[in-house]
Protein backbone atom coordinates (compact mmCIF):
# COMPACT_ATOMS: atom_id res chain seq x y z
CA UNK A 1 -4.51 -6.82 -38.24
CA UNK A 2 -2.78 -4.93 -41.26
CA UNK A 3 0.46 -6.78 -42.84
CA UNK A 4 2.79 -4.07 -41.44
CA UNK A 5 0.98 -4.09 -38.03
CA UNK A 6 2.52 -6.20 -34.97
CA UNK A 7 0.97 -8.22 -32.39
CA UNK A 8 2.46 -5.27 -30.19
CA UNK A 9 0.29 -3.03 -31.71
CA UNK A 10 -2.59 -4.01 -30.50
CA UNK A 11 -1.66 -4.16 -27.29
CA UNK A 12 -2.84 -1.85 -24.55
CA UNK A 13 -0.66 1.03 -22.78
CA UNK A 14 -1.05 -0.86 -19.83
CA UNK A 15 -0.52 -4.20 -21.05
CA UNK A 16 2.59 -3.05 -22.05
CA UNK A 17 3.80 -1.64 -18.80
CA UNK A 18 2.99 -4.87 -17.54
CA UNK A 19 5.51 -6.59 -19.00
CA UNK A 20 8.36 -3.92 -17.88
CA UNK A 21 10.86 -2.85 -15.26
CA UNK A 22 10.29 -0.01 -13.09
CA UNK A 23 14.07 0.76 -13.72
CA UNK A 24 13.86 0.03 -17.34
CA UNK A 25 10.43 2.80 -17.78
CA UNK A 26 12.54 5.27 -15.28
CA UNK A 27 15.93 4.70 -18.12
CA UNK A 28 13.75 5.47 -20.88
CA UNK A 29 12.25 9.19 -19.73
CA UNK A 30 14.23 10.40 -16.42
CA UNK A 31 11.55 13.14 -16.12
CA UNK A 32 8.94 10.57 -15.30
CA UNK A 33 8.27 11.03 -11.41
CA UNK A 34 9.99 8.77 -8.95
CA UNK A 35 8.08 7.95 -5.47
CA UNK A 36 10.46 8.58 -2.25
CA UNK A 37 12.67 5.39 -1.56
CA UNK A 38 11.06 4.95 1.56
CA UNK A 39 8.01 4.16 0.84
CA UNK A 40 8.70 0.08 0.41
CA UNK A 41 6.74 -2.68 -0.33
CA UNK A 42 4.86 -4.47 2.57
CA UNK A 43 2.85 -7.21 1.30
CA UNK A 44 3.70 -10.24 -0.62
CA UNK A 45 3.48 -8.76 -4.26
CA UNK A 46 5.40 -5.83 -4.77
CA UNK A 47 4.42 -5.66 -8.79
CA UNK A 48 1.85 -2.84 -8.93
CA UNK A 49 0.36 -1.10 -11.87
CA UNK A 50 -2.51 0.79 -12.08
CA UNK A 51 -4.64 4.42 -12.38
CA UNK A 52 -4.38 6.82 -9.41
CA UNK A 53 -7.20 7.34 -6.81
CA UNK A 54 -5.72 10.24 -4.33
CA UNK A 55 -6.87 10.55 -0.84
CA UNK A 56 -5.39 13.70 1.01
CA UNK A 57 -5.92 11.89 4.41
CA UNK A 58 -4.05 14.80 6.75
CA UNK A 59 -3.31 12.28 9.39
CA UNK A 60 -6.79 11.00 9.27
CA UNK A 61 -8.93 7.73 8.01
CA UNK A 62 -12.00 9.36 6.83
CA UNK A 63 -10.42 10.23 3.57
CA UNK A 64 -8.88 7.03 3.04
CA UNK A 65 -12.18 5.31 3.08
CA UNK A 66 -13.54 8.04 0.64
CA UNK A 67 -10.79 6.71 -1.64
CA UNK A 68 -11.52 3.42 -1.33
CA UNK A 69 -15.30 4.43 -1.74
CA UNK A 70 -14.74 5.65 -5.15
CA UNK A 71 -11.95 3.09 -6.27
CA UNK A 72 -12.55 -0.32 -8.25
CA UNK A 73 -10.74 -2.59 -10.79
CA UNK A 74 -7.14 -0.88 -11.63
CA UNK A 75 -7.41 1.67 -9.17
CA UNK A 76 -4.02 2.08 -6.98
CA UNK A 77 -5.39 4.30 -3.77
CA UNK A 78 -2.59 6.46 -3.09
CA UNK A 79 -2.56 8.13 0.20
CA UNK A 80 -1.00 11.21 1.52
CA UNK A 81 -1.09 10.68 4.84
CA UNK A 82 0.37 14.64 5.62
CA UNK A 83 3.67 13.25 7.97
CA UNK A 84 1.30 11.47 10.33
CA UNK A 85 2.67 9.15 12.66
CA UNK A 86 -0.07 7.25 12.97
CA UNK A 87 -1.78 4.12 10.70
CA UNK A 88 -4.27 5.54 8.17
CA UNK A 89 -4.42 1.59 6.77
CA UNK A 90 -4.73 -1.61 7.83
CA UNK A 91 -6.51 -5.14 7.00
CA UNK A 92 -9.45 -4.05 6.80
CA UNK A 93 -9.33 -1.29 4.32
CA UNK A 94 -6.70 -3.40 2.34
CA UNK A 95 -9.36 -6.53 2.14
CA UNK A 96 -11.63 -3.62 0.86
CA UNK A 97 -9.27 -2.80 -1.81
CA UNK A 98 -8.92 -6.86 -3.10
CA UNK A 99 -12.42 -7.60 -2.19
CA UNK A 100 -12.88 -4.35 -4.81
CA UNK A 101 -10.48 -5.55 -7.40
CA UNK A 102 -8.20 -2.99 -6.73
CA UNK A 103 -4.50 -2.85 -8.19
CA UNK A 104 -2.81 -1.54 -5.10
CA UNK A 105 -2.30 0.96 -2.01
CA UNK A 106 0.81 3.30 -1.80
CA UNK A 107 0.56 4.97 1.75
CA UNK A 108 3.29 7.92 2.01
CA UNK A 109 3.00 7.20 5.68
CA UNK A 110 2.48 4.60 7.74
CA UNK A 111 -0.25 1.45 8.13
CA UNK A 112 -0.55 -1.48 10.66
CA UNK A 113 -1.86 -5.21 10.66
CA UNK A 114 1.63 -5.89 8.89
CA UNK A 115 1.27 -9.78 9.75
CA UNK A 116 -2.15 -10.10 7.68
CA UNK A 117 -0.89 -7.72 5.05
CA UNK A 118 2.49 -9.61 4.22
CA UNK A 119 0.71 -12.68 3.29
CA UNK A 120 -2.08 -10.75 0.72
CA UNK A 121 -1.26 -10.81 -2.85
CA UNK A 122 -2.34 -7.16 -3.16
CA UNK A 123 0.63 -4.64 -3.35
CA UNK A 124 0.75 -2.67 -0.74
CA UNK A 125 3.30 0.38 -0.32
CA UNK A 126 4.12 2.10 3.00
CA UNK A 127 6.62 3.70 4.58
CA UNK A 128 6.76 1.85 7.95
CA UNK A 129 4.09 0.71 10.75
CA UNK A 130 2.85 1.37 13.95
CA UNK A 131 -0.11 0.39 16.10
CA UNK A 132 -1.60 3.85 16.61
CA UNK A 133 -4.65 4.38 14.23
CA UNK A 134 -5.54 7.93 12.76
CA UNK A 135 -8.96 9.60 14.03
CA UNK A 136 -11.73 9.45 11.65
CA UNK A 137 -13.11 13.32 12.08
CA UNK A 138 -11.17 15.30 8.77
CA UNK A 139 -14.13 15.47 6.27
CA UNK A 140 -12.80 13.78 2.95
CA UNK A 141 -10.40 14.96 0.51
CA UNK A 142 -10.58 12.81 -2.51
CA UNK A 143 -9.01 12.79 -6.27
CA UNK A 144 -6.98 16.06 -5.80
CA UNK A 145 -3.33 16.54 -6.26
CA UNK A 146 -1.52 15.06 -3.44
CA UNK A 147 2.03 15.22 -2.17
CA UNK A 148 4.17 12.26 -1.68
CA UNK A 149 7.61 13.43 -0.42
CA UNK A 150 8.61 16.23 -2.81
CA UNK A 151 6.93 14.22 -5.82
CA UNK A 152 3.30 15.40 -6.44
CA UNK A 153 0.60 12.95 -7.95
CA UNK A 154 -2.76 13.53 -9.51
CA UNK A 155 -5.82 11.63 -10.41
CA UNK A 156 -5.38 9.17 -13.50
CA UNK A 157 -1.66 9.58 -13.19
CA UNK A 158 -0.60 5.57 -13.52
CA UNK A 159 1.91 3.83 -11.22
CA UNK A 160 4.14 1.14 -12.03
CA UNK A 161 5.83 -0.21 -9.17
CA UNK A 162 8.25 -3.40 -8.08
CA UNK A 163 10.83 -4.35 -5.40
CA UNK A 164 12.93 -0.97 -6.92
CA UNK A 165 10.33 1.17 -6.27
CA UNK A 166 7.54 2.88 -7.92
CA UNK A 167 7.86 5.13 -11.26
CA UNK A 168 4.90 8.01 -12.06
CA UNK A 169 3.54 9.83 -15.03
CA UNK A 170 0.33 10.50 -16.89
CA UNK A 171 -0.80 8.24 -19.40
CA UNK A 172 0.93 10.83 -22.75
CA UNK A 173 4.16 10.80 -20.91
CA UNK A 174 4.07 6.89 -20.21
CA UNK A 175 2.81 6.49 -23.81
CA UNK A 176 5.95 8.43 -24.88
CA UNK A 177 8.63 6.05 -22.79
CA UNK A 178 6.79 3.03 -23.69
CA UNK A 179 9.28 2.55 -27.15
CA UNK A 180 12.45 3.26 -25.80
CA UNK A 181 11.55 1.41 -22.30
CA UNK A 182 10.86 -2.10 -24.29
CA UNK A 183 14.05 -1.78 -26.22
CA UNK A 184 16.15 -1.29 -23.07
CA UNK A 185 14.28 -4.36 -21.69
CA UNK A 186 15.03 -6.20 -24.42
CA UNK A 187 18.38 -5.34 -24.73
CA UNK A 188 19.39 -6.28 -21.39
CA UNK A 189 17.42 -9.15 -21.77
CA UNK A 190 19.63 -10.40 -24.44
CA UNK A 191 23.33 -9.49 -22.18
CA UNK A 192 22.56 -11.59 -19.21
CA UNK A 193 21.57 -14.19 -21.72
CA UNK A 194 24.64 -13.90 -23.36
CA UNK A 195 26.83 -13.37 -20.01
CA UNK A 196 25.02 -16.43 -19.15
CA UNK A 197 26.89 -18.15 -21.80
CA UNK A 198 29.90 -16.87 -20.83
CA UNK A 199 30.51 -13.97 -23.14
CA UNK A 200 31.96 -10.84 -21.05
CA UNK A 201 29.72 -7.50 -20.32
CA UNK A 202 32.76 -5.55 -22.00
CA UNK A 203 32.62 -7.12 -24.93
CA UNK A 204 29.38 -5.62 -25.36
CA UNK A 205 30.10 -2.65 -23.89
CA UNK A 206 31.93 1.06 -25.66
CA UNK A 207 33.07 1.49 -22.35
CA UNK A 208 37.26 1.70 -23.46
CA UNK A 209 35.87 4.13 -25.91
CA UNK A 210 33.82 6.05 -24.41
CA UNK A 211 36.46 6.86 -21.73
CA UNK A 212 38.54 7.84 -24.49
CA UNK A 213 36.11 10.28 -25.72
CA UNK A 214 35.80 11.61 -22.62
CA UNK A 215 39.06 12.25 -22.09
CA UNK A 216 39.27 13.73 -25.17
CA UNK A 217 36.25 16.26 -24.42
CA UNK A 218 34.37 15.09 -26.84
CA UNK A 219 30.61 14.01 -26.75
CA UNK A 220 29.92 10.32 -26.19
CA UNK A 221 27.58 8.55 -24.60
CA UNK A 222 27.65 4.41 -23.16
CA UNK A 223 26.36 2.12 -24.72
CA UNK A 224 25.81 -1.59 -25.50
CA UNK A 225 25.61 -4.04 -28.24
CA UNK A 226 23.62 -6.83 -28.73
């Protein structure tokens, strides 16, 4: 490591994701993609983070286990299950994923088995569950673009997800964020430490002036100081 280098430096893309916010990443680039608010966490781990293996399942399980078929360590399966009402996941296919070292599932639709899949340490992302399984007759549709909602997401595209939801992009427009994102971290980081010691928000806030300039039509922006 050079003299002018950091430890940070040498850190990988990913292993500095890890260490961040969904909110914080979404603050630091609002063009990166945002996942529907309704797909939620369902198992016991929301924190997800990983590379993006698509399955266009069409309101069928066939290519949900061709996903899963070509998915391994880091891989988040992400499944667009086409508005189906029916589960296209369940324990088994999520004790496939662990048992594969898998990062995740995000199901824009529904699964089942909720009582085994709350207590796994895998993140799993759905919007709801019922009962019903999908058939298992659509031939496979693997690692194309698929549509979640109105947000599209293709192969390799990485996913960093918590309790707030999950934040998209490819790995040059994460790489770009990945600056500004730690600094917001840190910064608000260091004001609930210092709320925590009983110094007021405003008092680290531009907020009486930045009203002002507003007011005044002139450009401002809100900010903090720590």
């Amino acid at each position: 490591m050079s003299a002018s280098s950091s430890p940070r430096d040498d850190l990988s893309l990913l292993s500095r994701l890890e260490r961040l916010d969904a909110s914080t990443v979404s603050d630091a680039n609002k063009s990166l993609r945002v996942l529907p608010a309704a797909i939620r966490p369902v198992s016991a781990r929301s924190r997800l983070l990983g590379r993006a293996v698509t399955a266009n399942a069409r309101d069928d399980l066939l290519s949900v286990l061709g996903g899963l078929r070509h998915s391994g360590p880091g891989d988040v399966l992400v499944v667009a299950a086409g508005g189906s009402q029916h589960a296209v996941a369940g324990e088994l296919f999520a004790s496939e994923a662990a048992r594969r070292g898998m990062a995740g599932i995000v199901i824009d639709g529904f699964c089942r088995d909720t009582a085994t899949l709350k207590r796994m340490t895998l993140p799993i992302y759905a919007r709801g569950a019922t009962p019903r399984a999908a058939g298992a007759m659509v031939m496979p549709e693997v690692n194309v673009p698929v549509l979640l909602g109105d947000v599209t997401v293709s192969p390799g595209d990485i996913l960093l997800g918590d309790a707030d939801g999950i934040v998209v992009g490819t790995e040059a427009e994460m790489a770009a964020a990945i600056d500004k994102a730690e600094a917001i971290q840190f910064t608000e980081e260091a004001l609930c430490s210092s709320m925590a010691e009983g110094v007021p928000l405003f008092d680290k806030l531009n907020f009486d002036e930045h009203v002002q300039n507003l007011r005044a039509g002139k450009a401002s922006s809100l900010s903090f100081s720590v």
